[in-house]
Protein backbone atom coordinates (compact mmCIF):
# COMPACT_ATOMS: atom_id res chain seq x y z
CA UNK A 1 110.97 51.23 183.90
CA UNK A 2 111.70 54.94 183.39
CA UNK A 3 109.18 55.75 186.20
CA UNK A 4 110.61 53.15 188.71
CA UNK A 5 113.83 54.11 188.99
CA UNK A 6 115.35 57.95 189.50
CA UNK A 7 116.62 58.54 185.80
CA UNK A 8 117.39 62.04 184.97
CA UNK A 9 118.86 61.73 181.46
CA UNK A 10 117.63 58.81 178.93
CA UNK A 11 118.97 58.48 175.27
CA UNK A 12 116.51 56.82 172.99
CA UNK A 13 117.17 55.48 169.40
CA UNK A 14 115.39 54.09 166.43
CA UNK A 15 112.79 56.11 167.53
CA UNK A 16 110.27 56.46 164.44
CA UNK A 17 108.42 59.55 165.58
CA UNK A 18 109.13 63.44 165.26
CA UNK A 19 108.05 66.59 165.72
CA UNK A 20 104.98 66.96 168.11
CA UNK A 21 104.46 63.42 168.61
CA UNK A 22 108.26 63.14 169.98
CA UNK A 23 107.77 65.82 172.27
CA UNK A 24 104.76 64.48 173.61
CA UNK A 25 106.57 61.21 174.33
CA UNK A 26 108.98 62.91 175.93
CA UNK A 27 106.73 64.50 178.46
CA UNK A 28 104.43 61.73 178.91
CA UNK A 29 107.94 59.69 180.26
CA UNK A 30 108.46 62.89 182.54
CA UNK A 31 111.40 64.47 180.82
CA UNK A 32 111.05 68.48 180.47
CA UNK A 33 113.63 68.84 178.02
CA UNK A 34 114.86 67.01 175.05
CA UNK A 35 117.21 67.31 171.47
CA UNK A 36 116.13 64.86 168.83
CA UNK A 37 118.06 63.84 165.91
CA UNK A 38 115.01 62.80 163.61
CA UNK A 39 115.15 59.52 161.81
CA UNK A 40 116.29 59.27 157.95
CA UNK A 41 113.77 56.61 155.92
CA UNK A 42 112.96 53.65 157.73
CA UNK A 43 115.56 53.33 160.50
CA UNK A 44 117.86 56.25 162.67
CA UNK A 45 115.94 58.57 165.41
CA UNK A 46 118.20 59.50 168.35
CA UNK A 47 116.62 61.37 171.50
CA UNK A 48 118.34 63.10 174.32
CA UNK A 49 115.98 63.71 177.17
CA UNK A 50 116.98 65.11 180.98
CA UNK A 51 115.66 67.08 183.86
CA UNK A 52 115.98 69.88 185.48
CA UNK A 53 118.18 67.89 188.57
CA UNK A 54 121.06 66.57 186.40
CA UNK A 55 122.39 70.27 186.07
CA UNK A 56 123.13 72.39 182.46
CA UNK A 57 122.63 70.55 179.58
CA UNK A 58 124.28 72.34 176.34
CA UNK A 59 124.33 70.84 172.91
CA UNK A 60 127.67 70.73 171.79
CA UNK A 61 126.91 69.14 168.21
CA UNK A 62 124.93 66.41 166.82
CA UNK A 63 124.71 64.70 163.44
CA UNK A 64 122.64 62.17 161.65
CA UNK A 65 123.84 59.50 163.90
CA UNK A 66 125.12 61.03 167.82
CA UNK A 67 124.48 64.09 169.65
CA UNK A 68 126.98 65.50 171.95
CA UNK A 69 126.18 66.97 175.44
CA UNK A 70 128.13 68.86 177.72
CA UNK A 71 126.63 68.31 181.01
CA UNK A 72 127.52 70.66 183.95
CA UNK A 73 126.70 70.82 187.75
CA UNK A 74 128.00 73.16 190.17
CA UNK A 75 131.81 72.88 189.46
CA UNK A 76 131.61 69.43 187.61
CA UNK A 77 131.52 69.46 183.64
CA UNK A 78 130.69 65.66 182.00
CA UNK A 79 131.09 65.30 178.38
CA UNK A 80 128.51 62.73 176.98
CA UNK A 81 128.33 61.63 173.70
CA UNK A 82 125.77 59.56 172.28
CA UNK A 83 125.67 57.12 169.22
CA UNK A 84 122.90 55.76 166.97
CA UNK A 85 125.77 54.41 164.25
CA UNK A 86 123.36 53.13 160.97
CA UNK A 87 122.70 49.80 160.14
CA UNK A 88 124.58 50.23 157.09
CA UNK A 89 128.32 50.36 156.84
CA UNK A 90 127.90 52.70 153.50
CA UNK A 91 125.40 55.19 155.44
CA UNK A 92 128.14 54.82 158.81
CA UNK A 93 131.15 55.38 156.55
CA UNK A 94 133.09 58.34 158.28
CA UNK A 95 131.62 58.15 161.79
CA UNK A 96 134.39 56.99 163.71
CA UNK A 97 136.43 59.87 161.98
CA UNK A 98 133.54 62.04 162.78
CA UNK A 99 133.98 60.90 167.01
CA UNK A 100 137.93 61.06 166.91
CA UNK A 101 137.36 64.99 165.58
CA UNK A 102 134.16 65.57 167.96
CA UNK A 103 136.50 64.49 170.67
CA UNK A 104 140.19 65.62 169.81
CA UNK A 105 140.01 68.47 172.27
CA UNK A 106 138.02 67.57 175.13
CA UNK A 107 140.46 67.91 178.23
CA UNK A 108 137.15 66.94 180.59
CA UNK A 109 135.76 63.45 181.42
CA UNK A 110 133.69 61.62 178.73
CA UNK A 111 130.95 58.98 178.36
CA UNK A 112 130.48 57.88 174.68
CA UNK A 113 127.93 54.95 174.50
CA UNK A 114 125.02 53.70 172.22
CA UNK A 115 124.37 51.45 169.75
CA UNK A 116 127.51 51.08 167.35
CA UNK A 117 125.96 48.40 165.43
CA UNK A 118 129.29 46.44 164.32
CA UNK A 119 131.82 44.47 166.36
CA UNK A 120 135.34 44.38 167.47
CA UNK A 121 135.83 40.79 168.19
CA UNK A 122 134.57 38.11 166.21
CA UNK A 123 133.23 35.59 169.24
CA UNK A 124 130.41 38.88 169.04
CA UNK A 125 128.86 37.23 166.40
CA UNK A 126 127.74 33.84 164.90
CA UNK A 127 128.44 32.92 161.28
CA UNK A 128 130.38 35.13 158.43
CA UNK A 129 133.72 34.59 156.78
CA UNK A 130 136.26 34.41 160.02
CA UNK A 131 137.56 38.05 159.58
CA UNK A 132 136.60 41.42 160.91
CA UNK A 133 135.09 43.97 158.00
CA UNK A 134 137.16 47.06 157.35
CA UNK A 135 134.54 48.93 159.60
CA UNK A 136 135.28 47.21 162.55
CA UNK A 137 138.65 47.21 162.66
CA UNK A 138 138.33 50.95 162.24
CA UNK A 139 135.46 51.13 165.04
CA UNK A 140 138.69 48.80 166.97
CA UNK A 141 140.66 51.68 166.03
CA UNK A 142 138.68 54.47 166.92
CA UNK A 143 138.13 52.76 170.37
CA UNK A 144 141.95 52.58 171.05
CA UNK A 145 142.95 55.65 169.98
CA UNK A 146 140.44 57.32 172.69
């Protein structure tokens, strides 16, 4: 799919591989520059990959679980921003206070997406106890507040 349509800049998570096999991945999907977040255990990975044609990539930060890109072309400056949240609610504790601080003073546009792996309504999931966890209401939070 990569190869059939024009994409200049892919994020990849739960990847499972590092070091030189990652970055042969990367350029056997045609991608001549990447920033990978290795994965923690059994689960986490999170790649960044782009050409050359999307413009100047700089790394802004990254952590265990996002990696934050300013992305500039000519005179236009994109913030992107993205997520790999855990699994886990203990090992994602403090990430949506971690995105409200990696975004606080951003003044340019910005494109946060991933995979946040909890919910902010509960018709997104089937079963449970009728009542949104602690982390989703402050994932609802974090949302709102941006």
């Amino acid at each position: 799919m990569v190869k059939k349509w024009s994409t200049e800049m892919l994020a990849i998570f739960e990847t499972h591989a590092s070091g030189e096999r990652a970055g042969q991945i990367c350029r056997g999907l045609g991608f001549e520059n990447s920033f990978i977040v290795d994965f923690v255990g059994q689960s986490g990975g999170l790649w960044l990959l782009w050409r050359q044609e999307i413009g100047d990539v700089v790394i802004v930060n990254s952590a265990e679980q996002f990696i934050h890109a300013r992305v500039t072309k000519e005179t236009e400056v994109l913030h992107l921003i993205v997520v790999y949240a855990a699994p886990t609610v203990s090992r994602r504790s403090g990430l949506w206070a971690q995105l409200k601080e990696e975004t606080r003073l951003i003044t340019d546009p910005v494109i946060i997406g991933g995979d946040f792996n909890t919910i902010v309504r509960l018709d997104e999931r089937s079963g449970g106890n009728g009542r949104l966890s602690p982390d989703s209401l402050a994932f609802g939070d974090w949302i709102n507040e941006r």
